[in-house]
Protein backbone atom coordinates (compact mmCIF):
# COMPACT_ATOMS: atom_id res chain seq x y z
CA UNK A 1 36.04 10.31 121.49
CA UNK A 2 37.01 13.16 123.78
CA UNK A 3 40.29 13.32 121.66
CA UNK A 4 37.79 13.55 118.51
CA UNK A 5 35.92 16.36 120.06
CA UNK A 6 38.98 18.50 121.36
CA UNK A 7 39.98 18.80 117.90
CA UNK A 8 36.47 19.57 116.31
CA UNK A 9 36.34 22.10 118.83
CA UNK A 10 39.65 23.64 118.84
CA UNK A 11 39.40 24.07 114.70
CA UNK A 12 35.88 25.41 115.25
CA UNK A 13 37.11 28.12 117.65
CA UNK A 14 39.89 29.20 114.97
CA UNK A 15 36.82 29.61 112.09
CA UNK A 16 35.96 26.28 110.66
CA UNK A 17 32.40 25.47 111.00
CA UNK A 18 31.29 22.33 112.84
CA UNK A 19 29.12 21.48 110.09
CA UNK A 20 32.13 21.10 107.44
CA UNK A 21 33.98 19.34 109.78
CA UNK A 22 31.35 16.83 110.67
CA UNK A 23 30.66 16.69 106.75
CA UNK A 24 34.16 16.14 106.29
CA UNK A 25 34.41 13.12 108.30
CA UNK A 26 31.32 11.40 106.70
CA UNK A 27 33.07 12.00 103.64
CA UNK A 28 31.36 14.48 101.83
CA UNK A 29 34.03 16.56 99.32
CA UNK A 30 31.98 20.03 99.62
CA UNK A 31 34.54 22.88 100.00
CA UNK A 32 34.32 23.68 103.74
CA UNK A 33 32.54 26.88 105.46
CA UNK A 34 35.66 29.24 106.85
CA UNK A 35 35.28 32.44 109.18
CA UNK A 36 32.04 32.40 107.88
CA UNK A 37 32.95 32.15 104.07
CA UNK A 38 31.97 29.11 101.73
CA UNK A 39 35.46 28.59 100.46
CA UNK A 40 36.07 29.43 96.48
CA UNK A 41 39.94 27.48 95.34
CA UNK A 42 41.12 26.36 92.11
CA UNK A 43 41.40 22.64 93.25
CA UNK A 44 39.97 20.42 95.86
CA UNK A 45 42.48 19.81 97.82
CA UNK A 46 43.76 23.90 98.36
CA UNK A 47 40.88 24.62 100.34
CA UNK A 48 41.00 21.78 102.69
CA UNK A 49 44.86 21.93 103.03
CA UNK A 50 44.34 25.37 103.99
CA UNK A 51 41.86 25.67 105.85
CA UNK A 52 43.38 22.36 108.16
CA UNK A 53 46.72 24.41 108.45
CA UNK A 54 45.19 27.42 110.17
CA UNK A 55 42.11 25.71 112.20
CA UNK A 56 45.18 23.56 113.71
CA UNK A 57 46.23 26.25 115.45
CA UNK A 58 49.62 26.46 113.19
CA UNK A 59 49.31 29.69 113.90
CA UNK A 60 47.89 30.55 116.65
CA UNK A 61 51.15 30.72 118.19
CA UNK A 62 51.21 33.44 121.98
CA UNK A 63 52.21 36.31 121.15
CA UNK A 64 52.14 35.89 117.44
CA UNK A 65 48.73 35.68 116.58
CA UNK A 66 46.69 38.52 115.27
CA UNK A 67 45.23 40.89 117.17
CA UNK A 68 42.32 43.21 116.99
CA UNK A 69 43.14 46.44 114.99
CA UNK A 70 46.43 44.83 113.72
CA UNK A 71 47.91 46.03 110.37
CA UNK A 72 48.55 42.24 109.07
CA UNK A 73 51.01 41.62 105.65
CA UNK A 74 50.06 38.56 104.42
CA UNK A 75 52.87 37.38 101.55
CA UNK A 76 52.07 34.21 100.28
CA UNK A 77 47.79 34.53 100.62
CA UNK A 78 46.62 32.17 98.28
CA UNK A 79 42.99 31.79 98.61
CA UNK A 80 42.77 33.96 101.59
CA UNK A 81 42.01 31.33 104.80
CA UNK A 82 44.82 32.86 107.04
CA UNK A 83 43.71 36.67 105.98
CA UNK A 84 40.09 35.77 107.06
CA UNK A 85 41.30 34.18 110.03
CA UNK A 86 42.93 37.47 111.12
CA UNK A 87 40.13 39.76 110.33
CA UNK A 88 38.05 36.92 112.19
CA UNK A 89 40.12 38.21 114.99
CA UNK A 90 40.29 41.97 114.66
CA UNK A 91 43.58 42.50 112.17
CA UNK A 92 43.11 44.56 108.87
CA UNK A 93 45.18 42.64 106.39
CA UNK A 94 47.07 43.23 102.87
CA UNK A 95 47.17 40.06 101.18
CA UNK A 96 49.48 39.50 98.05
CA UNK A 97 49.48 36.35 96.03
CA UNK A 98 50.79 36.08 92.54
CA UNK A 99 48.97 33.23 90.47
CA UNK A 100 46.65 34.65 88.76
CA UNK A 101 43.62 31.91 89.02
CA UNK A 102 44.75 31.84 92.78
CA UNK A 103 44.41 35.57 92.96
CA UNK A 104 40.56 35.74 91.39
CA UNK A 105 39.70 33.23 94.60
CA UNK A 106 41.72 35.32 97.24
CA UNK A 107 39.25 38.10 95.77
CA UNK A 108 36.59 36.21 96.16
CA UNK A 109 36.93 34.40 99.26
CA UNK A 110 37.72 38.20 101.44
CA UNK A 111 35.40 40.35 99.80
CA UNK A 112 33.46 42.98 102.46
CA UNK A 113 36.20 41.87 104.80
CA UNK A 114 39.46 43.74 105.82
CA UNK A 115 41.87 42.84 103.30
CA UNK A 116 42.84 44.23 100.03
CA UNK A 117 44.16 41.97 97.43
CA UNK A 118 47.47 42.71 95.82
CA UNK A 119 48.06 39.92 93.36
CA UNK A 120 51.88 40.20 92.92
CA UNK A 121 54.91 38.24 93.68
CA UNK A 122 57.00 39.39 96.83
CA UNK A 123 60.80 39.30 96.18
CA UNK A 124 63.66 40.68 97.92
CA UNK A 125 65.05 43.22 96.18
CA UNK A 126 63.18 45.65 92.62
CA UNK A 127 63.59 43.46 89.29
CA UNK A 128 64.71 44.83 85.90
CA UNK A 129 61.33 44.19 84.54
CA UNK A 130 59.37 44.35 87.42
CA UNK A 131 57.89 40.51 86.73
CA UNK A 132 59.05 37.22 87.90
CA UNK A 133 58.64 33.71 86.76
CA UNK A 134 55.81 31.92 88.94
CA UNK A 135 56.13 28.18 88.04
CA UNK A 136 52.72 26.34 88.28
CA UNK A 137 51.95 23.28 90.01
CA UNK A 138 49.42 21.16 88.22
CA UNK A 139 47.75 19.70 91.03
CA UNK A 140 48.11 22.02 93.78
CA UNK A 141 48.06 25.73 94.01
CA UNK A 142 49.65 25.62 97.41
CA UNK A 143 52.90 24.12 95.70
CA UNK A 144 53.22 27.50 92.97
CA UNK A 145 56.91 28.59 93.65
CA UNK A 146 59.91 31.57 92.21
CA UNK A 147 62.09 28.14 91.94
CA UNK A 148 61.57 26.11 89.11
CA UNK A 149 60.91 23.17 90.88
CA UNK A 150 58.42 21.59 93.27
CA UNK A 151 59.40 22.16 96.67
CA UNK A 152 58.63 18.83 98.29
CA UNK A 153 59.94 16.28 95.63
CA UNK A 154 62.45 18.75 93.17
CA UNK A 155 60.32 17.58 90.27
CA UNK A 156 60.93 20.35 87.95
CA UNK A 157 57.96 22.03 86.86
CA UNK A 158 57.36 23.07 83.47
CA UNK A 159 54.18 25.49 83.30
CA UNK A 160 54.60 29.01 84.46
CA UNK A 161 53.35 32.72 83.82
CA UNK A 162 55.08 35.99 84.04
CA UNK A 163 53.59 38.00 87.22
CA UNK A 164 54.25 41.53 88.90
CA UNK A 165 57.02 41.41 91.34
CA UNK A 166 57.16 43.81 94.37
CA UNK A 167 60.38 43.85 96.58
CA UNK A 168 59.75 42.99 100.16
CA UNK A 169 61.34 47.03 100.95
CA UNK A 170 58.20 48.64 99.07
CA UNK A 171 55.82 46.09 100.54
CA UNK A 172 56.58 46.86 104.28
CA UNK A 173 56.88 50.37 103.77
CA UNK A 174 56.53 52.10 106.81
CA UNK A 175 55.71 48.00 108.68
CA UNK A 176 53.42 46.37 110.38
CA UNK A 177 51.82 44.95 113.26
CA UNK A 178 52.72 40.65 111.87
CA UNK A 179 54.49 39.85 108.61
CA UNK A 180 53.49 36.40 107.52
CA UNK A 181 55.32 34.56 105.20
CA UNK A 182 54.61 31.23 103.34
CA UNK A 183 55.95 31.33 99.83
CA UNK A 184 57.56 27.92 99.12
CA UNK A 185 60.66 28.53 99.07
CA UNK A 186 61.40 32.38 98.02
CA UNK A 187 61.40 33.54 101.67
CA UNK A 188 65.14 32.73 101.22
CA UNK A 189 65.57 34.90 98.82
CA UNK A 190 63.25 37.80 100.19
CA UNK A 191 65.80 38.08 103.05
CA UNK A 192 69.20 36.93 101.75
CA UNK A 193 68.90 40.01 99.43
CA UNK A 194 66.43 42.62 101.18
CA UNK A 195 67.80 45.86 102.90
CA UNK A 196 69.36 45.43 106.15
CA UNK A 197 66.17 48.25 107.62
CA UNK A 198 63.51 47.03 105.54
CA UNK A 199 62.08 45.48 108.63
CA UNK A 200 62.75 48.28 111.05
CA UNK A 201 59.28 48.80 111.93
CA UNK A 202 57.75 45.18 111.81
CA UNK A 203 56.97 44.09 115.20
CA UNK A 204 56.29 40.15 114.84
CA UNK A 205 56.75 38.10 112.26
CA UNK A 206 55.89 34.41 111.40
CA UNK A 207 57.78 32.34 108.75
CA UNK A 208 57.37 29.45 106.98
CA UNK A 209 60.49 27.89 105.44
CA UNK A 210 61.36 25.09 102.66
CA UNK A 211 64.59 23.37 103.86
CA UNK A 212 64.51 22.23 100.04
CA UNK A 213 65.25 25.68 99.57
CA UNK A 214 67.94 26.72 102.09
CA UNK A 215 69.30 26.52 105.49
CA UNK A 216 67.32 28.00 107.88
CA UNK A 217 69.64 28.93 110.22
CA UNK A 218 70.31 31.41 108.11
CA UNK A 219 66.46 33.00 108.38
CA UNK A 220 67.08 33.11 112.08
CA UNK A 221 70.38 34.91 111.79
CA UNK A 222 68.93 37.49 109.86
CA UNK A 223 65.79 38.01 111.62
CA UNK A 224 68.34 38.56 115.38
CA UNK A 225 70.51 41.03 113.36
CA UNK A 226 66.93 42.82 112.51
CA UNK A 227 66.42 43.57 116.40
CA UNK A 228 63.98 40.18 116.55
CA UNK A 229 64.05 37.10 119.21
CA UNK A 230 63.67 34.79 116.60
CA UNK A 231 63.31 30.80 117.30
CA UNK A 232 61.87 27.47 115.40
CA UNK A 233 58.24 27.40 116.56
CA UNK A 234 58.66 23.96 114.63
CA UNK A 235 60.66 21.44 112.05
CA UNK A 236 63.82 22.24 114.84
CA UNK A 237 65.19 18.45 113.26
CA UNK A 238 67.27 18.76 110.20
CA UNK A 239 65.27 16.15 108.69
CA UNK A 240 62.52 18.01 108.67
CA UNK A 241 61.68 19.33 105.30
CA UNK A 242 59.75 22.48 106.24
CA UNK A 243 59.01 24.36 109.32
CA UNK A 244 57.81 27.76 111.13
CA UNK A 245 59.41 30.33 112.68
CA UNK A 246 58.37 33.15 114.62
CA UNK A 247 59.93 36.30 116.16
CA UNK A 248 58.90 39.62 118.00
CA UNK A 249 60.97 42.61 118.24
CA UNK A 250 62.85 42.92 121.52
C-alpha cells in the first residue's frame, strides 16, 4: 500500500492529478488531468502513455530537469505533456511536432502557457524541398517516425504525409537552456549529419534513442566531441531496445 501511494504521489508532484490517477485505477478510460490541463490526443492510449512517461519521473533526471526561466527546445512534442511539465516548472518552451492531427492537440493542450507550437519535422541537415516523409502509425501517434517503419517491431508502415522539415542548425539557433529529443528514431540522423557547432550554445540535453535505429554509442560520441559529459541515464544493456541519455556541457 505504501508502495501504491509513493507512486500516486511521486506522479502527482510531477503534474498528474490524484483524481485521474485514482480514476485510472478503478478503470475509468477518461483522458487524464495534466499540469492542470484536461488532456486533448488523437487516440486513447497517447495521452496515457505520455502522460505515465513524464509523471514517472523519466525525466526528472538532477541536473537535467527544467528549470524556472529556462529556454526549453522540445523536438519530438507530440501532444505537449513534457512542454507543460516544463512550464509547470518555470521553463519557456518551443515545441515542434510534425503530424499534423498531433500538432492541432499540441495546440490545444499548451494554449495560455509558455510554449509556441512549431509543427515541423526536425532533421539534421536543410532538405531540397524543405518537406520530409512522416510515416503514420495507425494506432499510436507516439510511434509516427522519418523511417518507414515502426520502430518497435520493423513493420513497415504504409500511410504517411509530406510535412515541413527544419534542420536541427536553424532550430537551435543561437541554443538553449535543455534540448529534448524523442523522435523515434531520426535523432540518429539529426546528429550523424548536423554541423559539428550547431550545439555550441546548448547547455543540457536529454535524448531518447531507438536502438532499432542505430548504435548509440555513436550519440554519445558525438555529444563528448560537442564539449558535453554525456552518459546512458538508461537502456545501458544492448538488449535494450530504447533508452535515454543525458548530458551537460562541461
Amino acid at each position: 500500500m505504501e508502495r501504491v501511494l509513493g507512486k500516486l504521489l511521486k506522479r502527482s508532484r510531477n503534474g498528474l492529478s490524484m483524481r485521474s490517477q485514482i480514476l485510472r485505477r478503478l478503470g475509468s478510460t477518461a483522458p487524464p488531468r495534466f499540469a492542470g490541463v484536461r488532456l486533448s490526443a488523437p487516440d486513447h492510449a497517447t495521452s496515457w502513455d505520455t502522460v505515465g512517461e513524464i509523471s514517472s519521473g523519466a525525466y526528472a533526471l538532477r541536473g537535467l530537469e527544467p528549470q524556472p526561466g529556462d529556454e526549453v527546445i522540445d523536438i519530438g512534442a507530440n501532444v505537449g505533456v513534457f512542454a507543460l511539465w516544463a512550464t509547470h516548472r518555470g521553463a519557456t518552451v518551443t515545441a515542434y511536432e510534425p503530424a499534423p492531427a498531433t500538432f492541432a492537440h499540441l495546440v490545444a493542450n499548451t494554449y495560455g502557457r509558455s510554449v509556441t507550437p512549431i509543427q515541423s519535422a526536425v532533421v539534421g541537415k536543410p532538405t531540397v524541398a524543405g518537406t520530409v516523409r512522416l510515416y503514420l502509425h495507425e494506432r499510436r501517434s507516439t510511434r509516427h517516425t522519418l523511417l518507414g517503419h515502426e520502430i518497435g517491431t520493423g513493420e513497415p508502415l504504409e500511410h504517411h504525409v509530406d510535412v515541413v522539415a527544419v534542420s536541427i542548425g536553424d532550430v537551435l539557433g543561437d541554443g538553449c537552456d535543455l534540448l529534448k529529443i524523442d523522435c523515434e528514431g531520426g535523432e540518429f540522423a539529426i546528429f550523424r549529419e548536423m554541423k559539428f557547432d550547431a550545439l555550441r550554445n546548448v547547455r543540457r540535453v536529454v535524448l531518447e534513442f531507438h536502438r532499432s535505429a542505430g548504435d548509440p554509442e555513436q550519440l554519445l560520441t558525438r555529444l563528448r566531441d560537442a564539449g558535453f559529459d554525456a552518459n546512458f541515464l538508461s537502456g545501458h544493456d544492448e538488449g535494450e531496445a530504447f533508452g535515454v541519455i543525458g548530458a551537460i556541457r562541461q
